[in-house]
C-alpha atoms as a PDB file:
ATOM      1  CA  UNK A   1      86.873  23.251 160.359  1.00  0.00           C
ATOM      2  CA  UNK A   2      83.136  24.699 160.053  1.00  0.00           C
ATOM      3  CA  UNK A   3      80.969  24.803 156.640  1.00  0.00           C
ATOM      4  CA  UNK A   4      82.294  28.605 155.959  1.00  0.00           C
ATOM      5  CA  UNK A   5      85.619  27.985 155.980  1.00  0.00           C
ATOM      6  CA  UNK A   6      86.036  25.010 153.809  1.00  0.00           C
ATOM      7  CA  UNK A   7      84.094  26.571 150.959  1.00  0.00           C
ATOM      8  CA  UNK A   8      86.470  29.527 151.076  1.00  0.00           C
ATOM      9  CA  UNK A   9      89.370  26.870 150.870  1.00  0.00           C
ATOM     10  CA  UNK A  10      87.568  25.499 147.863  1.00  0.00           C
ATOM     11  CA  UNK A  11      88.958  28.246 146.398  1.00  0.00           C
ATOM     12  CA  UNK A  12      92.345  26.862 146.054  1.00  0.00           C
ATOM     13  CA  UNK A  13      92.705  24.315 143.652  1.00  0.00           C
ATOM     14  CA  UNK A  14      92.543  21.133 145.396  1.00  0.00           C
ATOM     15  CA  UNK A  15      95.518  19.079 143.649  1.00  0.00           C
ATOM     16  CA  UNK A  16      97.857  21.648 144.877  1.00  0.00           C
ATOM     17  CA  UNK A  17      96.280  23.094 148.302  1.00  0.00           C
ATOM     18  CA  UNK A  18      95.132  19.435 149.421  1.00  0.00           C
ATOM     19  CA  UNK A  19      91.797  20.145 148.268  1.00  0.00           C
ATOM     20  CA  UNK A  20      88.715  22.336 148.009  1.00  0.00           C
ATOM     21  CA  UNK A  21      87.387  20.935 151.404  1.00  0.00           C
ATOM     22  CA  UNK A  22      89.322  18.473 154.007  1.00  0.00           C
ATOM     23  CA  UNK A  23      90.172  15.841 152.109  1.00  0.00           C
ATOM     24  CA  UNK A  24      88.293  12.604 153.865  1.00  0.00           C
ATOM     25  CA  UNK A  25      85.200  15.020 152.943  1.00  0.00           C
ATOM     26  CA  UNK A  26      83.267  14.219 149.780  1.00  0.00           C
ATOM     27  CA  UNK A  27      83.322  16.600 146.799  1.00  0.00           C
ATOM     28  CA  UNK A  28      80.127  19.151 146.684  1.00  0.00           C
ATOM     29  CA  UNK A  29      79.823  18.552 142.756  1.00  0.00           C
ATOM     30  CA  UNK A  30      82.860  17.868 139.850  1.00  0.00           C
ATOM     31  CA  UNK A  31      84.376  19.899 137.467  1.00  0.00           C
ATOM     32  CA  UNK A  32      86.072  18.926 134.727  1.00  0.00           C
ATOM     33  CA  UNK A  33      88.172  20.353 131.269  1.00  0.00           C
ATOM     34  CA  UNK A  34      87.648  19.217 128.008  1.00  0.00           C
ATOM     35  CA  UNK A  35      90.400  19.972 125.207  1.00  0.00           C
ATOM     36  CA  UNK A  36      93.186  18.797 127.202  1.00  0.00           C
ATOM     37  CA  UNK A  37      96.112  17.092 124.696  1.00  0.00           C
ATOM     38  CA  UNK A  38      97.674  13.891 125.422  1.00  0.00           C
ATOM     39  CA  UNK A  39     101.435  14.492 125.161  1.00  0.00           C
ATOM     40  CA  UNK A  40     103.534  11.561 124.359  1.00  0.00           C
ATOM     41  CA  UNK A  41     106.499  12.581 126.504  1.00  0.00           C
ATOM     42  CA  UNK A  42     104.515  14.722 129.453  1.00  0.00           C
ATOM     43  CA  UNK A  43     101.190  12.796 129.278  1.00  0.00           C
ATOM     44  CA  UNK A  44      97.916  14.865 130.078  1.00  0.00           C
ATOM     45  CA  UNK A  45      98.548  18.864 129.244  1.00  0.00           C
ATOM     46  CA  UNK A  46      96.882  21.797 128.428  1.00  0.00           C
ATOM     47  CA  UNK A  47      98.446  22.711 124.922  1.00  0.00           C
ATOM     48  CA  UNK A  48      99.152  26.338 123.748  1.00  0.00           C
ATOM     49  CA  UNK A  49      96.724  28.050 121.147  1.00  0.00           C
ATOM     50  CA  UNK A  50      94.141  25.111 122.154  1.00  0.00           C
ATOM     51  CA  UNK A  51      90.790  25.797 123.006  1.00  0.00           C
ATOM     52  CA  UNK A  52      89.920  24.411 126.854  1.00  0.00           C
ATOM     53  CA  UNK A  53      86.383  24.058 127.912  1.00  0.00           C
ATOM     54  CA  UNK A  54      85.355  24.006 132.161  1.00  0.00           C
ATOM     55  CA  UNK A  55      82.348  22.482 133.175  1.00  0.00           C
ATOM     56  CA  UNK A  56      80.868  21.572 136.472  1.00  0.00           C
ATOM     57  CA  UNK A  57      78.200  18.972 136.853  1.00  0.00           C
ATOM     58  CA  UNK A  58      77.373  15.973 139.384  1.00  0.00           C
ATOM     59  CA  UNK A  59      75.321  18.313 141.850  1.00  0.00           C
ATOM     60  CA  UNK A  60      73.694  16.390 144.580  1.00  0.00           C
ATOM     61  CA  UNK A  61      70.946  18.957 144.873  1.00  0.00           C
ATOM     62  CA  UNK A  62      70.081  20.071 140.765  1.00  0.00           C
ATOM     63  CA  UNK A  63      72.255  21.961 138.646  1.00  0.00           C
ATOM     64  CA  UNK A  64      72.443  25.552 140.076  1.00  0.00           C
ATOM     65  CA  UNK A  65      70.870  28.521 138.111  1.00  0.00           C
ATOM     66  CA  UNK A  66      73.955  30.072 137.132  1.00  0.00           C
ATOM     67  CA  UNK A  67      77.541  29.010 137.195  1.00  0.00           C
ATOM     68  CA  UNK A  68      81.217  31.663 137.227  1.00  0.00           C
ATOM     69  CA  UNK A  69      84.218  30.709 136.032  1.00  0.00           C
ATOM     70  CA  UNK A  70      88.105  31.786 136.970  1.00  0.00           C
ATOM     71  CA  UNK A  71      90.803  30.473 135.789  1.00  0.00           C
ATOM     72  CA  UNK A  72      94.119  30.297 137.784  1.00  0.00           C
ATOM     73  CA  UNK A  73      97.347  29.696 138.075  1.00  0.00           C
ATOM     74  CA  UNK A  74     100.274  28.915 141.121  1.00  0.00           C
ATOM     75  CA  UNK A  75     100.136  32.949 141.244  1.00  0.00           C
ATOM     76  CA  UNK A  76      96.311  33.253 141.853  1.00  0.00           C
ATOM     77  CA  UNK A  77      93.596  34.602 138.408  1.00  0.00           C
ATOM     78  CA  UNK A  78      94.732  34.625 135.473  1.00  0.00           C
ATOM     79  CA  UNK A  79      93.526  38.332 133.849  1.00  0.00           C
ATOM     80  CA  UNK A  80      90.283  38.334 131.752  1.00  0.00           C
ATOM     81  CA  UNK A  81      89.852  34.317 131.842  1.00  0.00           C
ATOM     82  CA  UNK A  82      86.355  34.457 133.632  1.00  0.00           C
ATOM     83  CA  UNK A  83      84.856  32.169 131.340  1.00  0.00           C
ATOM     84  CA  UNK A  84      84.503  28.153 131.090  1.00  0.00           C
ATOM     85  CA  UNK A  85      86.238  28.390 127.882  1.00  0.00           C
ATOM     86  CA  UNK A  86      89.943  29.320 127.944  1.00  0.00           C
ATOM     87  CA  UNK A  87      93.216  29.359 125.221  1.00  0.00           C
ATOM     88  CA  UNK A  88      96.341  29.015 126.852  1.00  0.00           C
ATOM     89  CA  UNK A  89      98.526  31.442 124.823  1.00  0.00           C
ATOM     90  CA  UNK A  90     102.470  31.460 124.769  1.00  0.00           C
ATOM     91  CA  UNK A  91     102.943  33.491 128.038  1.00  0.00           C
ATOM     92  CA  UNK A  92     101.371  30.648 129.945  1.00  0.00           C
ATOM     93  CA  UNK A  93     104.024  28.134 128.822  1.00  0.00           C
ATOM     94  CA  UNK A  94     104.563  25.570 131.789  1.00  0.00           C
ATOM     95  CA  UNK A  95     102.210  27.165 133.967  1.00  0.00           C
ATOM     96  CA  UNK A  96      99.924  25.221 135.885  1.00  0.00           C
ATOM     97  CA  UNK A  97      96.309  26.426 135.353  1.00  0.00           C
ATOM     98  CA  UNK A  98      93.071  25.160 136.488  1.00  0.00           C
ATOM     99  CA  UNK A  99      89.755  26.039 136.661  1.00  0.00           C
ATOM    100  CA  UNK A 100      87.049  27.326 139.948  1.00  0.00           C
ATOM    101  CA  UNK A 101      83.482  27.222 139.301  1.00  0.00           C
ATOM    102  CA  UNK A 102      81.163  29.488 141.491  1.00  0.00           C
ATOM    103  CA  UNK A 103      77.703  28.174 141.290  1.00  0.00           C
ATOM    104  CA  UNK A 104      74.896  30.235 142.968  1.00  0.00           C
ATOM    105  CA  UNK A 105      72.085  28.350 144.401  1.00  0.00           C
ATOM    106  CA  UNK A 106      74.255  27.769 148.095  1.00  0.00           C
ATOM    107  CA  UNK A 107      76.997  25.910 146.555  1.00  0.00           C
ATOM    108  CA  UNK A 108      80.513  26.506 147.156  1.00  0.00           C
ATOM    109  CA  UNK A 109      83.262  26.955 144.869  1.00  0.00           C
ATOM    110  CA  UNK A 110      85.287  24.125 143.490  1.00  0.00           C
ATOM    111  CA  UNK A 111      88.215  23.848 141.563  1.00  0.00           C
ATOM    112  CA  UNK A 112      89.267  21.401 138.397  1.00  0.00           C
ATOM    113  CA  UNK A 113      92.558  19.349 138.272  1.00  0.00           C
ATOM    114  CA  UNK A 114      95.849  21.535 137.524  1.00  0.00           C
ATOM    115  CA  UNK A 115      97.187  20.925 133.754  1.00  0.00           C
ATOM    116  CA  UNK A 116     100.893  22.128 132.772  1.00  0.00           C
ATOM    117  CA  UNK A 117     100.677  24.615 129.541  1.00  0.00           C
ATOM    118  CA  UNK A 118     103.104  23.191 126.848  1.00  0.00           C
ATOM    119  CA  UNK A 119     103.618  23.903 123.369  1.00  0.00           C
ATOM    120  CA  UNK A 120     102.805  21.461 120.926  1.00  0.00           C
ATOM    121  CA  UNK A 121     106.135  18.964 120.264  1.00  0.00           C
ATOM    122  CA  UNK A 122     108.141  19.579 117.745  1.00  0.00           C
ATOM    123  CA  UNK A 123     107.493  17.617 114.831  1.00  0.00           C
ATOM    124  CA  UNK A 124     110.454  16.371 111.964  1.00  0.00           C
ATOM    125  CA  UNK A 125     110.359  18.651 108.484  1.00  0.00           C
ATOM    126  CA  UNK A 126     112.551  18.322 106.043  1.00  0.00           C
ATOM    127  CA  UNK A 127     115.361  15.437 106.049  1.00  0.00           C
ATOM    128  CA  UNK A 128     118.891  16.845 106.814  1.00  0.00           C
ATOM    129  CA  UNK A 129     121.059  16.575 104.177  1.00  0.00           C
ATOM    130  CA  UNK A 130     124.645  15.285 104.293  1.00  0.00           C
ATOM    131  CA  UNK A 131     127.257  17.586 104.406  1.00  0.00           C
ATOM    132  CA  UNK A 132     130.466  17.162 102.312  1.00  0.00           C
ATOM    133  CA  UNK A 133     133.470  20.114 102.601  1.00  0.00           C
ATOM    134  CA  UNK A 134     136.699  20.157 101.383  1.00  0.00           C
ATOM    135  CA  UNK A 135     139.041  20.136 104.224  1.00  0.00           C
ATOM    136  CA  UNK A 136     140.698  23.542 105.359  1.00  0.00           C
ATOM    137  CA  UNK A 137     138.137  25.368 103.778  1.00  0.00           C
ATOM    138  CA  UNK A 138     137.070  27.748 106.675  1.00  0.00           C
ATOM    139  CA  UNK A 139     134.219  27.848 109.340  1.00  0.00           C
ATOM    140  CA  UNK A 140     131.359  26.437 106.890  1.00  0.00           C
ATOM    141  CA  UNK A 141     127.688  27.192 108.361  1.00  0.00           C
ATOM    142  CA  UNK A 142     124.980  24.806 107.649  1.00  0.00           C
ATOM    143  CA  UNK A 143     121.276  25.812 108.380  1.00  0.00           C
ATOM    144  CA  UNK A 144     119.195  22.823 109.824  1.00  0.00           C
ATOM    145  CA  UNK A 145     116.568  24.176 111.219  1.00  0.00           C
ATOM    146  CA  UNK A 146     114.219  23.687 108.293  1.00  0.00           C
ATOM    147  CA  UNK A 147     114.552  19.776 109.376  1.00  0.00           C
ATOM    148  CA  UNK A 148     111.698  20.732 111.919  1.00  0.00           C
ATOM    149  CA  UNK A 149     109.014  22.018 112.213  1.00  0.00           C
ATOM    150  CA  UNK A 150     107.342  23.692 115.662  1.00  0.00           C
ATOM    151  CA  UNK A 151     107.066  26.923 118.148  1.00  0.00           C
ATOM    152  CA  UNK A 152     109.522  28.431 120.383  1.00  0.00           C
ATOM    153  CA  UNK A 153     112.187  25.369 119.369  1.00  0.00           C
ATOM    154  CA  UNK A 154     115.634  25.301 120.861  1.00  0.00           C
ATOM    155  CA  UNK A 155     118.809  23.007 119.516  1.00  0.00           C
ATOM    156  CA  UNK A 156     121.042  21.231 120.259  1.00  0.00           C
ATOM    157  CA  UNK A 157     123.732  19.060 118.682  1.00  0.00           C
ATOM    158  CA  UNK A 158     125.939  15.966 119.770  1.00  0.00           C
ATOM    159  CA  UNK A 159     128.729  14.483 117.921  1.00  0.00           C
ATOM    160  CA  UNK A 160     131.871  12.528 118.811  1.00  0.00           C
ATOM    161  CA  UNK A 161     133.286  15.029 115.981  1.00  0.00           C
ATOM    162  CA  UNK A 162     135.065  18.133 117.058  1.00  0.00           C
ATOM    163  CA  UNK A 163     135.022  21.466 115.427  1.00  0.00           C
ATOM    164  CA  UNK A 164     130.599  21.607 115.302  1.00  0.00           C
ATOM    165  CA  UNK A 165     128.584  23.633 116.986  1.00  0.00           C
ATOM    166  CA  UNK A 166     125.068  24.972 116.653  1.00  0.00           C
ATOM    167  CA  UNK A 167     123.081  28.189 117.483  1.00  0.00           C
ATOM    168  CA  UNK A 168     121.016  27.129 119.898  1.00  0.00           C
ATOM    169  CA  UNK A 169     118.378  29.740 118.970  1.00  0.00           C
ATOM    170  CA  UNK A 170     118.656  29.318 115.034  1.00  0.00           C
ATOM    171  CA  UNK A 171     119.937  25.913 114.630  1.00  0.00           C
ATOM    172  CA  UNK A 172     122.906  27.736 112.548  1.00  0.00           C
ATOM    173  CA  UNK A 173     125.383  24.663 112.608  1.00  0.00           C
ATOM    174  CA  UNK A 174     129.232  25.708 112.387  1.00  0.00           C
ATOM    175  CA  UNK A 175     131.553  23.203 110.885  1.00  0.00           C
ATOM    176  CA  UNK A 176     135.513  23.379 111.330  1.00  0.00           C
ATOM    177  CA  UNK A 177     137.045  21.994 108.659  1.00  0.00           C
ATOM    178  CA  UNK A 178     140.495  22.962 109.560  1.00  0.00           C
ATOM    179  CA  UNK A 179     143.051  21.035 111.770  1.00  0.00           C
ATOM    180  CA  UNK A 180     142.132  17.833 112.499  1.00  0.00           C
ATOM    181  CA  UNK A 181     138.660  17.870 110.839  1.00  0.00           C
ATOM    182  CA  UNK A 182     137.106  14.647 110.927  1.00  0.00           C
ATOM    183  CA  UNK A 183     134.265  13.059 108.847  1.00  0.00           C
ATOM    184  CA  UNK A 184     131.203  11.011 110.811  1.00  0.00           C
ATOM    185  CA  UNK A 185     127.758  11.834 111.532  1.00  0.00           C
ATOM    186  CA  UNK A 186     126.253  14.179 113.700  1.00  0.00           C
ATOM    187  CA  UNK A 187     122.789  14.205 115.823  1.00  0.00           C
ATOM    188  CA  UNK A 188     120.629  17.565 116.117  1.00  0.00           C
ATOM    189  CA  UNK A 189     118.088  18.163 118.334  1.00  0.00           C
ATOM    190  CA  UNK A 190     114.560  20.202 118.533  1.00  0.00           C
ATOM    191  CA  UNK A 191     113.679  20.880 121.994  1.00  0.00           C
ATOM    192  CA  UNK A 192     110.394  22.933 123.672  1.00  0.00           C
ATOM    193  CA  UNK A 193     108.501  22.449 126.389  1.00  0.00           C
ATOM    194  CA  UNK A 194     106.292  19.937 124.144  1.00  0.00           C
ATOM    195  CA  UNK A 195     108.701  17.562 123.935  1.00  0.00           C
ATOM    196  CA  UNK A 196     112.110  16.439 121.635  1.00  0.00           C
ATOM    197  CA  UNK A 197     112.667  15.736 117.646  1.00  0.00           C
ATOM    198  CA  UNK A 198     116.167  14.212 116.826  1.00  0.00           C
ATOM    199  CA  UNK A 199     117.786  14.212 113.391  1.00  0.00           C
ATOM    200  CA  UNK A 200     121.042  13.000 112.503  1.00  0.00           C
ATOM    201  CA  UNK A 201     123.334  13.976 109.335  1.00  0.00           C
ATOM    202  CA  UNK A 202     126.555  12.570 107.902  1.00  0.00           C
ATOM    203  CA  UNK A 203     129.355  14.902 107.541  1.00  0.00           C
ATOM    204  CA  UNK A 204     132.216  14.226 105.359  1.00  0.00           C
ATOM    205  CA  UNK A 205     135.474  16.184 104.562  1.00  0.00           C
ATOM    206  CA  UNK A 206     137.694  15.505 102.310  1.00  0.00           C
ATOM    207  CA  UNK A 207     141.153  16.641 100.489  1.00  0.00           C
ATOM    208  CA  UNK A 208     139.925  16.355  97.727  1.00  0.00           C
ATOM    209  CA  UNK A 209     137.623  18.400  95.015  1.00  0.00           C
ATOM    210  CA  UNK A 210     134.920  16.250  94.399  1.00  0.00           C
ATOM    211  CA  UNK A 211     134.554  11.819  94.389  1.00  0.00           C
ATOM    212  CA  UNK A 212     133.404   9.826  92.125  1.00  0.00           C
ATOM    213  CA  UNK A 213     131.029   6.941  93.578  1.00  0.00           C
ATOM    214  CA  UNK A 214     129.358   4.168  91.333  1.00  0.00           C
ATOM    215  CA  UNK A 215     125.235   3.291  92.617  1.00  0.00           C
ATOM    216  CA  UNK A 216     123.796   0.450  91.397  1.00  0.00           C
ATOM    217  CA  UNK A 217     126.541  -2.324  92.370  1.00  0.00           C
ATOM    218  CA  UNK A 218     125.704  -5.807  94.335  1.00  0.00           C
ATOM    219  CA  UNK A 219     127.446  -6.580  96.994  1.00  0.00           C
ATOM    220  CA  UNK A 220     130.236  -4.343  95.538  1.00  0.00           C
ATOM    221  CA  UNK A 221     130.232  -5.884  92.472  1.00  0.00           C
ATOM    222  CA  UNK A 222     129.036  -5.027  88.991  1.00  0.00           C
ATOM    223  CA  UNK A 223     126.622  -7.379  88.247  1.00  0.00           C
ATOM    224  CA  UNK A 224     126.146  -7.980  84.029  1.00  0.00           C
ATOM    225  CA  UNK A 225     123.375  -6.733  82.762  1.00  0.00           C
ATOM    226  CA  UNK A 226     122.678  -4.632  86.078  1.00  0.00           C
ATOM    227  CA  UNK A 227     122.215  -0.576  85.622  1.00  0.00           C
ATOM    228  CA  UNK A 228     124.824   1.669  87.440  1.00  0.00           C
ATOM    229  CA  UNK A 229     125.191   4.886  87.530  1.00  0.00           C
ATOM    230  CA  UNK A 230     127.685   7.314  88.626  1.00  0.00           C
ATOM    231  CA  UNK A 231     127.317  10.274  90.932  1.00  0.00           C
ATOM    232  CA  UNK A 232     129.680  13.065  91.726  1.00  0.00           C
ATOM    233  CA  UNK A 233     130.115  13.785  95.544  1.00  0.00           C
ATOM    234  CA  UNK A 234     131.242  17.475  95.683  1.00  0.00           C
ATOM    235  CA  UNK A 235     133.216  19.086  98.647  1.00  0.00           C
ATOM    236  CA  UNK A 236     133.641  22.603  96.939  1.00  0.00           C
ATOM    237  CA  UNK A 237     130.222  24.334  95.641  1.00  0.00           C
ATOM    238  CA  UNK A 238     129.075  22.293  93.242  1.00  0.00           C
ATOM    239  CA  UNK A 239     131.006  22.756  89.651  1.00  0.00           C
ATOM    240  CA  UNK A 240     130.488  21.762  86.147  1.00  0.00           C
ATOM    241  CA  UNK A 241     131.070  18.605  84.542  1.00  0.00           C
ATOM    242  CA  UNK A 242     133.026  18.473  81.349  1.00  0.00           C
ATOM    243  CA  UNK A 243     133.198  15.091  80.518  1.00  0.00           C
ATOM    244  CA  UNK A 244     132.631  11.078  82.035  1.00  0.00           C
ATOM    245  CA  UNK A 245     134.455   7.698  80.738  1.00  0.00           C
ATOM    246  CA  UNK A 246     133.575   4.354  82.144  1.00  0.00           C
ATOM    247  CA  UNK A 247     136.639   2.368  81.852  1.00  0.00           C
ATOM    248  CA  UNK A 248     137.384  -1.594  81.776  1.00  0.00           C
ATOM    249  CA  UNK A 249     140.554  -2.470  83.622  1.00  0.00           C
ATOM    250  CA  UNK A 250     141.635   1.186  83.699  1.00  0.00           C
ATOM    251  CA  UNK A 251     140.832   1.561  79.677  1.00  0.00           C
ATOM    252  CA  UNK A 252     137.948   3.860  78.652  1.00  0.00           C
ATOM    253  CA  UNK A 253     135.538   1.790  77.112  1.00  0.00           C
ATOM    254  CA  UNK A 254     134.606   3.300  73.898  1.00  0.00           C
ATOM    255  CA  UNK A 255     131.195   5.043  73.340  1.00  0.00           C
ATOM    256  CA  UNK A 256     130.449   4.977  77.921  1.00  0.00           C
ATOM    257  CA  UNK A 257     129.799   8.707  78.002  1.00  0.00           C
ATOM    258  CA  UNK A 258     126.905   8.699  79.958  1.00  0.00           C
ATOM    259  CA  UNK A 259     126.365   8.924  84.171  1.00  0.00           C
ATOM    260  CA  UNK A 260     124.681   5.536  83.550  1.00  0.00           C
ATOM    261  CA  UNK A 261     125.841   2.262  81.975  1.00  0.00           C
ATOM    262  CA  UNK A 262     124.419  -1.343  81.574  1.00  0.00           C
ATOM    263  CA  UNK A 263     127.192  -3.823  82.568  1.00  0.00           C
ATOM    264  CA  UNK A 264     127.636  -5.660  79.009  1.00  0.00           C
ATOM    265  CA  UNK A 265     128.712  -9.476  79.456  1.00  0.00           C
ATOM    266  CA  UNK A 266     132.047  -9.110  77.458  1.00  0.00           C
ATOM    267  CA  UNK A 267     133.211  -7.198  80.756  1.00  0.00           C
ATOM    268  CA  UNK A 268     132.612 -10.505  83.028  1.00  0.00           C
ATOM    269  CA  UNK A 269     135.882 -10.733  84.382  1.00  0.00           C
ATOM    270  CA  UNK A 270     136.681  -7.353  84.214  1.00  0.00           C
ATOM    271  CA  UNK A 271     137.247  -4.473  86.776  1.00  0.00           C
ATOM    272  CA  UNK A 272     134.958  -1.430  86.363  1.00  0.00           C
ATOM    273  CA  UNK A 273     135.356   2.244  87.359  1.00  0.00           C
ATOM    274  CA  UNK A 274     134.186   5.789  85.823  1.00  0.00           C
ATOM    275  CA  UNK A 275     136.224   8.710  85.487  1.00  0.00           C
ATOM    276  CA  UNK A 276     134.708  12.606  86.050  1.00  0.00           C
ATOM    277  CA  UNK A 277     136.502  15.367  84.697  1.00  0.00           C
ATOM    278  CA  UNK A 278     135.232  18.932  85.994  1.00  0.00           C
ATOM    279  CA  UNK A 279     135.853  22.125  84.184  1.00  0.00           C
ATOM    280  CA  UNK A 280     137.589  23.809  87.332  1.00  0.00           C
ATOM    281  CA  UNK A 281     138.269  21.300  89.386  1.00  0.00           C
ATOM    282  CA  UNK A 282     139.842  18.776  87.523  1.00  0.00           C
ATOM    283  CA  UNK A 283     139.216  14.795  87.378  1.00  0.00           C
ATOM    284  CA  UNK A 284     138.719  11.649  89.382  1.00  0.00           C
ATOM    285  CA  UNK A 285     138.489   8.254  89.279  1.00  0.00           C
ATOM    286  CA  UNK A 286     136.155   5.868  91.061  1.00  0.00           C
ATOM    287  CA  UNK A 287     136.991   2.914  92.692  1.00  0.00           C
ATOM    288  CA  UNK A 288     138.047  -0.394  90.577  1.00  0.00           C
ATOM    289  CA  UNK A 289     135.019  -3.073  91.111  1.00  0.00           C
ATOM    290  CA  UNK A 290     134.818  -6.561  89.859  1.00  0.00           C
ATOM    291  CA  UNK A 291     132.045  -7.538  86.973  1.00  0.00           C
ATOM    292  CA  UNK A 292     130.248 -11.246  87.685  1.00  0.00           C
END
């Protein structure tokens, strides 16, 4: 191979055309990219919407007077990026893109390292909330999407559950709850070419209105003098409360209107539960639990 015709191969970009000159020859001068983004699941990458700066340095023989700049990719130049600075934009994504230098002063041309565009990885938002439905209640559609948060994002969704699925472009999530609608938990996933966020919700279906479950116990039992309180699980949009008893051994216990109650010591012994009555949806009872 003479002089000439390895500086025109230094037009290729050496990591992918094994190299800018034969490759047991040492490099004329380096170039190099600053603004590349570590990426925890792709490593080194040149990240969408992120500024990327060329430069060429190491001559053996000075710095040249003047230095031009194209930037390429596996197809050949990139349009309009003729400078040493360069933003990847979304039509680059997974592209590999490099830099050439063209110094004057008798130096050939020399390309930088290839870098794979990504977007940035998708990062969580929001946490999912559960989802409670009353059973043969229709196709329900849950929007999850606002549990991320990132560019060009794609979902998924695994479950051992039957009857879900999910809009892979909207992360619209269709429950079933007809037939043999089960309740469990459920894992959805944020994909681009970044990287992947996971979030998982618990679905639960039930026959039933509403539940009635007491927070605040130890160990499931109500400790005296502890605070519980009691909170309404809906499966049908939310309705209106009319009234709540805490009872003692199934009796209301006079004067326990309230969500909350402090476990008094005359109930040691005792089982403890709390009634909800709705205005539309009638009443339920908690589960029993011990007092100590």
């Amino acid at each position: 191979m003479n002089q000439s015709t390895r500086f025109e191969a230094g037009r290729f970009h050496a990591g992918r055309f094994s190299g800018n000159i034969a490759e047991t020859d040492q490099a004329p001068f380096s170039v190099s990219i600053s603004g590349l983004t570590i990426n925890p699941t792709h490593g080194t990458t040149a990240e969408i919407g992120v500024h990327l700066v060329a430069s060429a340095h190491s001559f053996p023989n000075g710095a040249p007077a003047t230095i031009a700049w194209q930037w390429r990719n596996d197809e050949g130049d990139i349009p309009g990026a003729t400078e040493a600075t360069f933003v990847p934009s979304a039509q680059a994504d997974l592209d590999n893109i490099y830099p050439v230098a063209f110094p004057s002063d008798g130096y050939p041309s020399w390309a930088g390292a290839a870098h794979t565009v990504r977007y940035a990885p998708p990062t969580l938002g929001a946490s999912l909330d559960d989802v409670n439905l009353m059973a043969d209640s229709g196709d329900i559609e849950i929007a999850i999407d606002g549990g991320f948060a990132g560019d060009n994002l794609s979902y998924s969704l695994a479950s051992e559950l039957s009857g879900l699925q999910i809009n892979a472009n909207t992360g619209l999530v269709t429950i079933a709850t007809n037939g043999d609608a089960q309740s469990g938990s459920a894992t959805v996933s944020a994909t681009n070419s970044g990287g992947t966020a996971t979030q998982d919700f618990a679905l639960a279906i039930s026959d039933e209105p509403f539940i009635v479950k007491i927070n605040g116990l130890q160990n499931g039992t109500a400790v005296v003098g502890s605070s519980l309180a009691a909170e309404v699980v809906w499966f049908v949009p939310q309705g209106e409360i009319d009234r709540i008893r805490w009872r003692s051994n199934g009796k209301v216990i006079p004067g326990e209107w309230d969500p909350s109650y402090t476990v008094d010591p005359t109930m040691a012994g005792t089982v403890l539960s709390c009634t909800v009555t709705s205005v539309n949806n009638g009443a339920n009872t908690s589960e029993a639990y011990p007092v100590s």
